[in-house]
PDB file of N, CA and C in Angstrom:
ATOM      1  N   UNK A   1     -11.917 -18.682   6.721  1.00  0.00           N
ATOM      2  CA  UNK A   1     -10.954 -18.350   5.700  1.00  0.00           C
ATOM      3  C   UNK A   1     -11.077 -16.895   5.283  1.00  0.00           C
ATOM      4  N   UNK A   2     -11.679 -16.368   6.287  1.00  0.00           N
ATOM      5  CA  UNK A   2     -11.252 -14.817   5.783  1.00  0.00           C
ATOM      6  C   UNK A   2     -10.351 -14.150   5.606  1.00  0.00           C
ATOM      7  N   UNK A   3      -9.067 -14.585   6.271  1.00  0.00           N
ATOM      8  CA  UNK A   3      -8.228 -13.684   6.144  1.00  0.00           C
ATOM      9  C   UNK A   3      -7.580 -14.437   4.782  1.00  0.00           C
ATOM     10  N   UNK A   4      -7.685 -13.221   3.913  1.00  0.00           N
ATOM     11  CA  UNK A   4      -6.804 -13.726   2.471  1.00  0.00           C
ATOM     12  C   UNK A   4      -5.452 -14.358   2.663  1.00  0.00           C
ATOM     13  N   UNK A   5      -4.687 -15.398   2.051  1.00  0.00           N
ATOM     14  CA  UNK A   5      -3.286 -15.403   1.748  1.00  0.00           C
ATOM     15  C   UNK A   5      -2.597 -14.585   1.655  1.00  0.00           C
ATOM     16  N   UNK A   6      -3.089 -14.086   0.487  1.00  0.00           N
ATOM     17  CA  UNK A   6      -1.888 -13.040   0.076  1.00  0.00           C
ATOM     18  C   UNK A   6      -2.171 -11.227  -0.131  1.00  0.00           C
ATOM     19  N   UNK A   7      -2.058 -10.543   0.679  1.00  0.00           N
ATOM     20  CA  UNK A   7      -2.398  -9.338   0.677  1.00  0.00           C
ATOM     21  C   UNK A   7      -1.746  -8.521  -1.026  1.00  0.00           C
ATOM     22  N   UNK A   8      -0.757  -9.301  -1.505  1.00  0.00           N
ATOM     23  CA  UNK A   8      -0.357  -8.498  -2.749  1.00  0.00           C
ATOM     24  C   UNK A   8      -1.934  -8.309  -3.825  1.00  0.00           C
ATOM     25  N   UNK A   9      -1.805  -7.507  -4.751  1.00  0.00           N
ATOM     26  CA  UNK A   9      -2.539  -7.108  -5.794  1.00  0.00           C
ATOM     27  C   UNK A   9      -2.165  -7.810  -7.362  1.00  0.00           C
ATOM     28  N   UNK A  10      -2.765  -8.110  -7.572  1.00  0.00           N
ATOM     29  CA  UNK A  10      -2.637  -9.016  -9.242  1.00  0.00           C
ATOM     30  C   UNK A  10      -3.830  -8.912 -10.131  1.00  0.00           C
ATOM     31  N   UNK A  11      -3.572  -9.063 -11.267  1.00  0.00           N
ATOM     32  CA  UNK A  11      -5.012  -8.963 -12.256  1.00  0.00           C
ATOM     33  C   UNK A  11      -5.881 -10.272 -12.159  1.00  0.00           C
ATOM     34  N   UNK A  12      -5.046 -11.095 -12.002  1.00  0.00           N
ATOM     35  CA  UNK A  12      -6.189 -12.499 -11.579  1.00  0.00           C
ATOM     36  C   UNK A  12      -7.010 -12.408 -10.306  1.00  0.00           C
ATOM     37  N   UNK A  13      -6.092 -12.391  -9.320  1.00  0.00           N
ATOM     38  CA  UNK A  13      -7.064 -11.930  -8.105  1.00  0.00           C
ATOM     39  C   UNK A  13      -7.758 -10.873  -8.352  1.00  0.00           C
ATOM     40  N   UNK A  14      -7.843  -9.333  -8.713  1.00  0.00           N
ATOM     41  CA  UNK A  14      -8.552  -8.778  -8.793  1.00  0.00           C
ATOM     42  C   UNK A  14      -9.779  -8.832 -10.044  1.00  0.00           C
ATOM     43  N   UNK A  15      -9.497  -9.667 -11.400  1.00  0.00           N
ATOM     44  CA  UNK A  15     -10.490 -10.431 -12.055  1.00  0.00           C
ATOM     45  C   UNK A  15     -11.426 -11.735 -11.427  1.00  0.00           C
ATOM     46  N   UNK A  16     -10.676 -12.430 -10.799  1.00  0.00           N
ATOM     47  CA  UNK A  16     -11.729 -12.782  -9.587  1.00  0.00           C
ATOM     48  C   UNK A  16     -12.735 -12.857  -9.124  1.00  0.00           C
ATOM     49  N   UNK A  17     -12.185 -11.420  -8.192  1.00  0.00           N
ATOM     50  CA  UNK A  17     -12.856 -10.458  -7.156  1.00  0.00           C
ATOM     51  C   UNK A  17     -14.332  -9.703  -7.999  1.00  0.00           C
ATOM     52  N   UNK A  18     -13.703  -9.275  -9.422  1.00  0.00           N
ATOM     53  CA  UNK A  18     -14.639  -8.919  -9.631  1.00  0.00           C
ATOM     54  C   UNK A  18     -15.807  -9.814 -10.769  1.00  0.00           C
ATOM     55  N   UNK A  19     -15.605 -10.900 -10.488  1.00  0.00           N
ATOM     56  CA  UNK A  19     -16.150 -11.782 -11.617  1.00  0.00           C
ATOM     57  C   UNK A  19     -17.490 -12.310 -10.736  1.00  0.00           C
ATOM     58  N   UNK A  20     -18.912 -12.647 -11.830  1.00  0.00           N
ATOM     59  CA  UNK A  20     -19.881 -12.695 -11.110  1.00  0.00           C
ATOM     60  C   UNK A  20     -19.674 -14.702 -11.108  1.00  0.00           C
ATOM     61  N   UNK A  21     -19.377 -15.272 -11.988  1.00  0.00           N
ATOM     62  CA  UNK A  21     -19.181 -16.940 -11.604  1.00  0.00           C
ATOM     63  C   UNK A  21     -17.793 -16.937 -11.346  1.00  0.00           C
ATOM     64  N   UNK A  22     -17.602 -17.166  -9.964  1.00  0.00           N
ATOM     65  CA  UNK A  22     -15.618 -17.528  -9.777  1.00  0.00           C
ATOM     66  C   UNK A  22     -15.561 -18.430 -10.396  1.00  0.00           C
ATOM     67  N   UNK A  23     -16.277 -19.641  -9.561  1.00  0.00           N
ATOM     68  CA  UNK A  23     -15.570 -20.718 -10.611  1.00  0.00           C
ATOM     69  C   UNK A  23     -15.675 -21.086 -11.695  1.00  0.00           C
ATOM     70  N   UNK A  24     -16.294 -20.641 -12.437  1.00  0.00           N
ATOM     71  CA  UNK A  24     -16.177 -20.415 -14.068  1.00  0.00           C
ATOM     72  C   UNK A  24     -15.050 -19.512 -14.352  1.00  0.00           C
ATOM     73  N   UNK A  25     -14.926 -18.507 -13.899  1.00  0.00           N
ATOM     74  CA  UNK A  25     -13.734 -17.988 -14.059  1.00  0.00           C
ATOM     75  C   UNK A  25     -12.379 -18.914 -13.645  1.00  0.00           C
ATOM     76  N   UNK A  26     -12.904 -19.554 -12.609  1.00  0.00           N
ATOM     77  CA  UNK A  26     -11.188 -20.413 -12.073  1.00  0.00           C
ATOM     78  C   UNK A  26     -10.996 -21.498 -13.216  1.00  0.00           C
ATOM     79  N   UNK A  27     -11.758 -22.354 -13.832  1.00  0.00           N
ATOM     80  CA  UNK A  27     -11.655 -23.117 -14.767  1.00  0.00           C
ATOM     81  C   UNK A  27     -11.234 -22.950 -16.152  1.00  0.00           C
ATOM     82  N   UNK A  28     -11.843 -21.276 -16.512  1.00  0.00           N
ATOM     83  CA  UNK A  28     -11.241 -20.762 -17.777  1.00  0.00           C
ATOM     84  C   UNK A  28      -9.603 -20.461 -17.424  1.00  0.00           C
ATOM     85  N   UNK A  29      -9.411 -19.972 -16.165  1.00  0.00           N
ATOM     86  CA  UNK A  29      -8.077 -18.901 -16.481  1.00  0.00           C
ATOM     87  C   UNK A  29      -6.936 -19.986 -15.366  1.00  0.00           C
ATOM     88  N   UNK A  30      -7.230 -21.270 -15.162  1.00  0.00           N
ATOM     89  CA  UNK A  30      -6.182 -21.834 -14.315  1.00  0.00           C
ATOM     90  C   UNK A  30      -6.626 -22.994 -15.094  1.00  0.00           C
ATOM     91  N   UNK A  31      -5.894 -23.794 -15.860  1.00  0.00           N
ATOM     92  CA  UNK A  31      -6.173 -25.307 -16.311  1.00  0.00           C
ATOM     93  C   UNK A  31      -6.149 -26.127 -15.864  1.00  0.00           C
ATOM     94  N   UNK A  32      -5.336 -26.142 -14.290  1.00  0.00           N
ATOM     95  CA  UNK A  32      -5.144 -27.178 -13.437  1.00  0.00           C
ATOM     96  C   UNK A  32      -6.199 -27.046 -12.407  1.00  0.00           C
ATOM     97  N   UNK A  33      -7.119 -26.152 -12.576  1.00  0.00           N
ATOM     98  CA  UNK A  33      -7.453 -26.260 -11.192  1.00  0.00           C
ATOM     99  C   UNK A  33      -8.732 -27.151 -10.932  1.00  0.00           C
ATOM    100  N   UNK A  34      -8.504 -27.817  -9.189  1.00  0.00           N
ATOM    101  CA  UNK A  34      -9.091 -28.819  -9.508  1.00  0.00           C
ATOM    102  C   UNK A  34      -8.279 -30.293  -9.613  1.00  0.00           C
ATOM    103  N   UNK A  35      -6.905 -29.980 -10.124  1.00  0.00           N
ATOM    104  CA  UNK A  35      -6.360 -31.383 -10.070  1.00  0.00           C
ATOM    105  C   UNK A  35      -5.562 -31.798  -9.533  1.00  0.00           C
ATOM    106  N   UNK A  36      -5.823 -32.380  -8.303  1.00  0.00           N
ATOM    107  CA  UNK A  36      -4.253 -32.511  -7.250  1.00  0.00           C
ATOM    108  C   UNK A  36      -3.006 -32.865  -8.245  1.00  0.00           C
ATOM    109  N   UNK A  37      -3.511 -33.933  -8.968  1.00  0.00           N
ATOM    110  CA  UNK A  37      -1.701 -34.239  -9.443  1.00  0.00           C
ATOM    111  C   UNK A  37      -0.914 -33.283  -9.989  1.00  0.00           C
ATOM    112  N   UNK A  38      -1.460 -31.826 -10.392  1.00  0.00           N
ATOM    113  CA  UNK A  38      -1.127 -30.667 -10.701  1.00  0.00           C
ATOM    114  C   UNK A  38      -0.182 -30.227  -9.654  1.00  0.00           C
ATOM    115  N   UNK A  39      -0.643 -30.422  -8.682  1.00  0.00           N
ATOM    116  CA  UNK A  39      -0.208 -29.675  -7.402  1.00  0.00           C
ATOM    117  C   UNK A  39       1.259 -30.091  -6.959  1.00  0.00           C
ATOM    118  N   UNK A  40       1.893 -30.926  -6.988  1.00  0.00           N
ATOM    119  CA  UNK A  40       2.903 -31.120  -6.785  1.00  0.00           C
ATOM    120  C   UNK A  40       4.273 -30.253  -7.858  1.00  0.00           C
ATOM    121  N   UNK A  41       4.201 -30.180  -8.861  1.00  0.00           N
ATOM    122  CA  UNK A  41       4.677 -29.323  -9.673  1.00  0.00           C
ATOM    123  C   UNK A  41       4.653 -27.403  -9.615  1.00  0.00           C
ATOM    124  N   UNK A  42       3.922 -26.995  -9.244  1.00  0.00           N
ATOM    125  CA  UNK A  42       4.307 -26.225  -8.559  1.00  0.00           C
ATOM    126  C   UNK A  42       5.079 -25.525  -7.919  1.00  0.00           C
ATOM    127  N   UNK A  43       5.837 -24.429  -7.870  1.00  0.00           N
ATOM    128  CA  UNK A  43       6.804 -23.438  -6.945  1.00  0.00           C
ATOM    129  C   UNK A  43       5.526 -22.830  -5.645  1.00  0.00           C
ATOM    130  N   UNK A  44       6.702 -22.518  -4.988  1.00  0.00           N
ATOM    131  CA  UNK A  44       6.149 -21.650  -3.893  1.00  0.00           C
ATOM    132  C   UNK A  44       5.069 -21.006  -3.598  1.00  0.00           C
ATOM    133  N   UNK A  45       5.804 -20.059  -4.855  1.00  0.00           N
ATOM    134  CA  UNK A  45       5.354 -18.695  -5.616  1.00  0.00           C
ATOM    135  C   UNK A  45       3.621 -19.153  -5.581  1.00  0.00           C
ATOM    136  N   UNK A  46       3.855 -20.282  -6.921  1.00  0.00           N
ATOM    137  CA  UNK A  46       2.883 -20.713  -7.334  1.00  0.00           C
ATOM    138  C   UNK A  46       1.701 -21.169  -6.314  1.00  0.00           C
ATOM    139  N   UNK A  47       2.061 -21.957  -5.342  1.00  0.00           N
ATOM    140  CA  UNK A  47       0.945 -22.492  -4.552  1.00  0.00           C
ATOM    141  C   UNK A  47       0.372 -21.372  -3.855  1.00  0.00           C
ATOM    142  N   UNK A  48       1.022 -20.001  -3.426  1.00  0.00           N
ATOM    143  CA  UNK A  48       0.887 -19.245  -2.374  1.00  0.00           C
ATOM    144  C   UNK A  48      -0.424 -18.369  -3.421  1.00  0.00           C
ATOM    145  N   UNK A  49       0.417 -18.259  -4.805  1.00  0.00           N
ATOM    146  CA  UNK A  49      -1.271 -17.567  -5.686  1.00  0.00           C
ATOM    147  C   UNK A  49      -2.566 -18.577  -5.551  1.00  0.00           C
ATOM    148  N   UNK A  50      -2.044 -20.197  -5.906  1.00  0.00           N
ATOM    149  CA  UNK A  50      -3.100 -21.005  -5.925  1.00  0.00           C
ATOM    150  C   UNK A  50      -4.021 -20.821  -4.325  1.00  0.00           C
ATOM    151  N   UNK A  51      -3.215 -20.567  -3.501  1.00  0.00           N
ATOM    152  CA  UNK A  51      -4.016 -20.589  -2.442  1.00  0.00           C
ATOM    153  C   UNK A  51      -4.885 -19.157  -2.160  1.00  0.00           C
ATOM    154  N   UNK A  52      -4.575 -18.284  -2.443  1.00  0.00           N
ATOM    155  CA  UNK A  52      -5.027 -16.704  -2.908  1.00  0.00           C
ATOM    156  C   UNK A  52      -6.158 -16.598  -3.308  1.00  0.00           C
ATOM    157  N   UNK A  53      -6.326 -17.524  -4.289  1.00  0.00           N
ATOM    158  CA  UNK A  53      -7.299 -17.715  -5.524  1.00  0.00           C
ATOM    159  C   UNK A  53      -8.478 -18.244  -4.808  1.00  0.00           C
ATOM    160  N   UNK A  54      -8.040 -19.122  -4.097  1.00  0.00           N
ATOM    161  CA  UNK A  54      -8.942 -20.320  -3.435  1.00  0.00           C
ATOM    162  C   UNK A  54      -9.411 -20.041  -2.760  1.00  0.00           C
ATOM    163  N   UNK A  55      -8.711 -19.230  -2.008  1.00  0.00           N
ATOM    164  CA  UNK A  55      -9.489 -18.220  -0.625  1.00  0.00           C
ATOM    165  C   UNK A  55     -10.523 -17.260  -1.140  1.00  0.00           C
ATOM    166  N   UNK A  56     -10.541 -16.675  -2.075  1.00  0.00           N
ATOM    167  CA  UNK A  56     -11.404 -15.690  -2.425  1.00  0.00           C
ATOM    168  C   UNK A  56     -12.358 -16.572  -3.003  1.00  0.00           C
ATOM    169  N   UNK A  57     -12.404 -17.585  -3.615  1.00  0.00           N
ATOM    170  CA  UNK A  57     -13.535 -18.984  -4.121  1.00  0.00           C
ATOM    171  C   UNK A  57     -14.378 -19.037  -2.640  1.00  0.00           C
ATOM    172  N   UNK A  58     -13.609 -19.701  -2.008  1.00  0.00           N
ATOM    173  CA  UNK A  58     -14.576 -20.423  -0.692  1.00  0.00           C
ATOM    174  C   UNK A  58     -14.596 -19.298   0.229  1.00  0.00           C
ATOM    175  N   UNK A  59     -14.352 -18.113   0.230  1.00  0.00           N
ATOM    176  CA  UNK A  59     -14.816 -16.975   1.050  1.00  0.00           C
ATOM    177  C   UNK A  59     -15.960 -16.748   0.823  1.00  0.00           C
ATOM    178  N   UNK A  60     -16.334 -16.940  -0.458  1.00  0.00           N
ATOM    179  CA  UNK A  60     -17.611 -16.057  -1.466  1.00  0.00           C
ATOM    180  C   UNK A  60     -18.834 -16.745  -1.514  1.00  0.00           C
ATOM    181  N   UNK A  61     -18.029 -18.111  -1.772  1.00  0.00           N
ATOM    182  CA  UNK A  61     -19.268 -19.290  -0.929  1.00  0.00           C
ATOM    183  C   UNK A  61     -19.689 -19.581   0.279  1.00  0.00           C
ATOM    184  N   UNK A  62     -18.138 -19.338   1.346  1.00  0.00           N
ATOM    185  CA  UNK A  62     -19.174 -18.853   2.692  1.00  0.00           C
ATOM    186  C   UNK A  62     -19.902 -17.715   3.059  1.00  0.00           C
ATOM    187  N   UNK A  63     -19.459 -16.703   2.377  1.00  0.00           N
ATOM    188  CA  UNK A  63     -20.831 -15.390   2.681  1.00  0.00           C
ATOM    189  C   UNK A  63     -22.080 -15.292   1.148  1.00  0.00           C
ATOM    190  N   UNK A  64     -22.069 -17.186   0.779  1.00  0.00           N
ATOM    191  CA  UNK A  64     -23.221 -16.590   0.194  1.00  0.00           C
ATOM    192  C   UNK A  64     -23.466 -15.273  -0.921  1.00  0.00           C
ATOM    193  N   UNK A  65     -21.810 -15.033  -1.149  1.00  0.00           N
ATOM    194  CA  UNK A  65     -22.364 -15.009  -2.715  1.00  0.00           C
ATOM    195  C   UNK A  65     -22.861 -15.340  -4.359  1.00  0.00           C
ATOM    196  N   UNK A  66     -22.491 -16.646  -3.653  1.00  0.00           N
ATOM    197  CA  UNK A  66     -22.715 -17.370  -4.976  1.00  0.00           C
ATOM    198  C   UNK A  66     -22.941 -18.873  -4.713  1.00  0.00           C
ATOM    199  N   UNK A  67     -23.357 -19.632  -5.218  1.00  0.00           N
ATOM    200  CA  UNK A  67     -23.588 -21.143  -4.421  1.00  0.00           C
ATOM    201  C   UNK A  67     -22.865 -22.165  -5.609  1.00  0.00           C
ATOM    202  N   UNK A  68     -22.626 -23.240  -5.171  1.00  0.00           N
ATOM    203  CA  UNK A  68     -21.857 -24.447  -6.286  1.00  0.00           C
ATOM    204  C   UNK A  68     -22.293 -25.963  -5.466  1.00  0.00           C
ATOM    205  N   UNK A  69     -22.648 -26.745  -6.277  1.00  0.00           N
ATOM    206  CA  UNK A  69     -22.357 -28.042  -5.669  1.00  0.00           C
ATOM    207  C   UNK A  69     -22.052 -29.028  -4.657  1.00  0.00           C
ATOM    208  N   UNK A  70     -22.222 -29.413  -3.769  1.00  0.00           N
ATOM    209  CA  UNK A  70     -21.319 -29.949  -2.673  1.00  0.00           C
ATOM    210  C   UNK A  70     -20.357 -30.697  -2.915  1.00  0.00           C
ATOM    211  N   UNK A  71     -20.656 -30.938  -3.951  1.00  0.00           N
ATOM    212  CA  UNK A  71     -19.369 -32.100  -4.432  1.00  0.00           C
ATOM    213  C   UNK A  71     -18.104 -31.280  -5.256  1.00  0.00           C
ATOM    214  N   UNK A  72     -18.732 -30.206  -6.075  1.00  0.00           N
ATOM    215  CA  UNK A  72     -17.683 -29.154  -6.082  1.00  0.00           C
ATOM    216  C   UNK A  72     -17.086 -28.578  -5.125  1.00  0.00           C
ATOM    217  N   UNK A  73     -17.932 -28.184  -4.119  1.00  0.00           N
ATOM    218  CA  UNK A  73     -17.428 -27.415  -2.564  1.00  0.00           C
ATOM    219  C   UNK A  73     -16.886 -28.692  -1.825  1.00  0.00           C
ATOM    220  N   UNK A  74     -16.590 -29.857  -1.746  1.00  0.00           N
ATOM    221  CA  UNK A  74     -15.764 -30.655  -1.054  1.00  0.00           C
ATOM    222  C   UNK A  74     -14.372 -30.896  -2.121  1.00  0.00           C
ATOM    223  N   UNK A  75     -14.407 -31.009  -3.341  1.00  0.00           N
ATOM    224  CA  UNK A  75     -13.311 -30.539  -4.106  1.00  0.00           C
ATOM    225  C   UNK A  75     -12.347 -29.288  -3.999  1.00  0.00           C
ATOM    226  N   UNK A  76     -13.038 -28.635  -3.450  1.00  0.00           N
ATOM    227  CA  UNK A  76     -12.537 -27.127  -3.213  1.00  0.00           C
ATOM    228  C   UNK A  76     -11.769 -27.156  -1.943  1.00  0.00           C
ATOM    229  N   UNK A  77     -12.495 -27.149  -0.849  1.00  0.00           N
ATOM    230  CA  UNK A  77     -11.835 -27.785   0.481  1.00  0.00           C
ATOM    231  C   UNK A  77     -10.539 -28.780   0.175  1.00  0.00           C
ATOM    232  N   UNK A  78     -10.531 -29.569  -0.402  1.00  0.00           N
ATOM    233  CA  UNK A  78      -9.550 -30.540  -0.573  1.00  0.00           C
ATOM    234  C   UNK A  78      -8.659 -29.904  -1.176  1.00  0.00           C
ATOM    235  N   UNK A  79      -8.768 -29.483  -2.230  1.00  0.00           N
ATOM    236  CA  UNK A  79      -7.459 -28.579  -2.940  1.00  0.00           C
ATOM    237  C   UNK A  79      -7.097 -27.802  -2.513  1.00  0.00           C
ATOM    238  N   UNK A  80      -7.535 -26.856  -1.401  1.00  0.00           N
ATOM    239  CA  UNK A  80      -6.963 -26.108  -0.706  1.00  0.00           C
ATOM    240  C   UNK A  80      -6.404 -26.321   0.652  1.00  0.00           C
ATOM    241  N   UNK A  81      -6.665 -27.664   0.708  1.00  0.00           N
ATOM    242  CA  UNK A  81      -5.760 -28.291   2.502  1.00  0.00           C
ATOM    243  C   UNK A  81      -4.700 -29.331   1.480  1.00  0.00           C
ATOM    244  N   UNK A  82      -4.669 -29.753   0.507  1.00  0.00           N
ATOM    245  CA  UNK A  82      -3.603 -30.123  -0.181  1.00  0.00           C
ATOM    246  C   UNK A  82      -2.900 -29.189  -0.753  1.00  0.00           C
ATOM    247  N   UNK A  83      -2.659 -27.714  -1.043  1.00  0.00           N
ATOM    248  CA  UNK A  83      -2.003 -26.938  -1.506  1.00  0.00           C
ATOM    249  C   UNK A  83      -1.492 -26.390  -0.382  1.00  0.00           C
ATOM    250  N   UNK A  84      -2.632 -26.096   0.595  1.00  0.00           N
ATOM    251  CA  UNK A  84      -1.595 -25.523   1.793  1.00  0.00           C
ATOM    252  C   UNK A  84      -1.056 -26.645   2.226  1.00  0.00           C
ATOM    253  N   UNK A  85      -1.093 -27.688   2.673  1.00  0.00           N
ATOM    254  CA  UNK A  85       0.356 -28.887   3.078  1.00  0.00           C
ATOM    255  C   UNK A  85       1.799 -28.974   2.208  1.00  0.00           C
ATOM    256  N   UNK A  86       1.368 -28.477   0.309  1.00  0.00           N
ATOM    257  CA  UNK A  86       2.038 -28.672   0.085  1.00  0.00           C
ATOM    258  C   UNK A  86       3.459 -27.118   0.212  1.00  0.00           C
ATOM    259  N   UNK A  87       2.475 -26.029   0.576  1.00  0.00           N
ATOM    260  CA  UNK A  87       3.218 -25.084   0.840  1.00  0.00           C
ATOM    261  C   UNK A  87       3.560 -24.815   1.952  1.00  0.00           C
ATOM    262  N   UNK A  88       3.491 -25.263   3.007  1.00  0.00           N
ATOM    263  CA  UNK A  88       3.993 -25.411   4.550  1.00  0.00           C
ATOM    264  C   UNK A  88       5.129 -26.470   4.315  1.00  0.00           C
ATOM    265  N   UNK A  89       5.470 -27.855   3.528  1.00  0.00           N
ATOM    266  CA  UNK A  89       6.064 -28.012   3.252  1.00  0.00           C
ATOM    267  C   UNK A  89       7.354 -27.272   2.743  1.00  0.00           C
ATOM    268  N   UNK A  90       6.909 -26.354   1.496  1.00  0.00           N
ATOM    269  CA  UNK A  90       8.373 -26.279   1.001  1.00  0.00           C
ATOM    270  C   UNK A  90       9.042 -25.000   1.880  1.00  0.00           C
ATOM    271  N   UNK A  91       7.525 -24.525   2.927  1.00  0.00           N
ATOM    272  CA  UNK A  91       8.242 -23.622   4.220  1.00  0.00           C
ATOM    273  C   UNK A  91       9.540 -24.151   4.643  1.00  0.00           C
ATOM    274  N   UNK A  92       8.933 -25.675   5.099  1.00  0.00           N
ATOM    275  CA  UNK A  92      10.166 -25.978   5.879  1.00  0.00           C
ATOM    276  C   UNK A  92      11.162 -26.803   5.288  1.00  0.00           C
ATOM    277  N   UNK A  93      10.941 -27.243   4.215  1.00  0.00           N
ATOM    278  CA  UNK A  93      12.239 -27.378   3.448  1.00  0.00           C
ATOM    279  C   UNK A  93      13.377 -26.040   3.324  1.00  0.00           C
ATOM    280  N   UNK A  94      12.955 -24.912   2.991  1.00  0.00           N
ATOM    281  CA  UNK A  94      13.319 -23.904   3.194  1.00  0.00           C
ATOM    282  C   UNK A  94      14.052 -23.413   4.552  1.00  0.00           C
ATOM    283  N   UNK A  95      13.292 -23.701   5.465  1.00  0.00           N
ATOM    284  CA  UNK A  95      13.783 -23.945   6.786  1.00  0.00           C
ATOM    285  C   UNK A  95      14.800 -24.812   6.735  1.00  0.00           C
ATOM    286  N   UNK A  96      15.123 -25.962   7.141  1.00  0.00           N
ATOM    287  CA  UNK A  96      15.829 -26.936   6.897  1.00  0.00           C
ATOM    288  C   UNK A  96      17.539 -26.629   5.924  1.00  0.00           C
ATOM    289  N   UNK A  97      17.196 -26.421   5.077  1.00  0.00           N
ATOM    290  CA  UNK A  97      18.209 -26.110   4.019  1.00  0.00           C
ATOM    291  C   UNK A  97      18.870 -24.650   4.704  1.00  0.00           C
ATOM    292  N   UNK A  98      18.281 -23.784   5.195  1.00  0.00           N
ATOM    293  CA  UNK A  98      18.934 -22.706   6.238  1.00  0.00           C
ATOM    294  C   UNK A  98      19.496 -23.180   7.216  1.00  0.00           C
ATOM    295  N   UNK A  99      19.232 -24.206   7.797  1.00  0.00           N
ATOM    296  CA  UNK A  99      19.871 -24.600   8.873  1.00  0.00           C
ATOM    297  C   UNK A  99      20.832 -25.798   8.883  1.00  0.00           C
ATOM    298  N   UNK A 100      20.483 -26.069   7.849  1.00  0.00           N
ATOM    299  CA  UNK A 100      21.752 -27.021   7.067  1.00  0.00           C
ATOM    300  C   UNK A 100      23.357 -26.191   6.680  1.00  0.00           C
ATOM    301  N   UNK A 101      23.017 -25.249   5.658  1.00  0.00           N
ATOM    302  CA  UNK A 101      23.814 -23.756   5.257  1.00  0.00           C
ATOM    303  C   UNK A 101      24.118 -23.314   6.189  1.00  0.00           C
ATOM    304  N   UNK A 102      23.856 -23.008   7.823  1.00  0.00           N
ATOM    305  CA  UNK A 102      24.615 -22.145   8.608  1.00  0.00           C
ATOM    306  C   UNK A 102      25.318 -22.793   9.474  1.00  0.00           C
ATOM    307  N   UNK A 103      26.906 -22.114   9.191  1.00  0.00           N
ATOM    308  CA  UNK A 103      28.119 -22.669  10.030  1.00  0.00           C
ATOM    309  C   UNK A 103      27.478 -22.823  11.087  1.00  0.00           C
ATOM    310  N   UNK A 104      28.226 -23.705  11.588  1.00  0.00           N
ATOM    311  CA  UNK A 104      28.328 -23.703  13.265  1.00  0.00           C
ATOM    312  C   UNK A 104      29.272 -22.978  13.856  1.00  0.00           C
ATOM    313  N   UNK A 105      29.008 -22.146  15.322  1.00  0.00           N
ATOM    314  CA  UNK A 105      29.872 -21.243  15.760  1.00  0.00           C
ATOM    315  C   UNK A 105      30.091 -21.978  16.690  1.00  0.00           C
ATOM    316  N   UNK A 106      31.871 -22.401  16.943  1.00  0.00           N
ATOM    317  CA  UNK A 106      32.528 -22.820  17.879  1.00  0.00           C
ATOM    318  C   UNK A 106      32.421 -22.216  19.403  1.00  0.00           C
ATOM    319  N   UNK A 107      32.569 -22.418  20.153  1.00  0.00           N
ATOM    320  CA  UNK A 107      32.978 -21.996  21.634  1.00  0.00           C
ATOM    321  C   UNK A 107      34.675 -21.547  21.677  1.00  0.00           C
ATOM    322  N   UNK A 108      34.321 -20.561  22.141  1.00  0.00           N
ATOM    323  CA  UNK A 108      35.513 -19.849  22.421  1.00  0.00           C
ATOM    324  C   UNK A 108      35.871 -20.720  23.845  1.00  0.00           C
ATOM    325  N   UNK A 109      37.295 -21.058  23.884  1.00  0.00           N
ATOM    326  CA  UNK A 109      38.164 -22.231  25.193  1.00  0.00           C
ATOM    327  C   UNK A 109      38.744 -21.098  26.143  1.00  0.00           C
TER     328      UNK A 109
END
């Protein structure tokens, strides 16, 4: 999971980045996080930060900067293969609805 989600810049991601407990930080500054049934409610927008966030969490725990729980770190994993399903989803809903919306071009006789 190295390669980040989202290359944009934000004060959360970069509070984060620079925070010495993430997930103390993810618990103060996201209320949902952590709770799938959260996850469905959500925009796009939204899952693509949630997943941002998440990546820089379990990046930090795979290089060992910081350690948590296993049972937290299998929570973590999970919320982040349920956020990305649910945002590959509304990919292709998105998809779909484009290809629903575009005329069809006749054959010229």
């Amino acid at each position: 999971m190295s390669n980040l989600t989202c290359s944009r810049s934000c004060l959360m991601k970069r509070d984060l980045e620079c925070s010495v407990d993430k997930l103390s930080f993810m618990k103060e500054n996201w209320p949902s996080f952590a709770q799938i049934e959260n996850v469905d409610r959500l925009s796009k927008a939204e899952l693509q930060c949630s997943l941002c966030l998440l990546d820089i969490v379990i990046d930090g725990l795979s290089k060992d900067e910081f350690s948590c729980p296993n049972k937290e770190l299998i929570r973590l994993v999970i919320m982040y293969v349920y956020i990305q399903e649910r945002f590959d989803l509304c990919e292709i809903k998105e998809l779909h609805t484009k290809l629903v919306m575009t005329p069809v071009k006749k054959k010229k006789e």
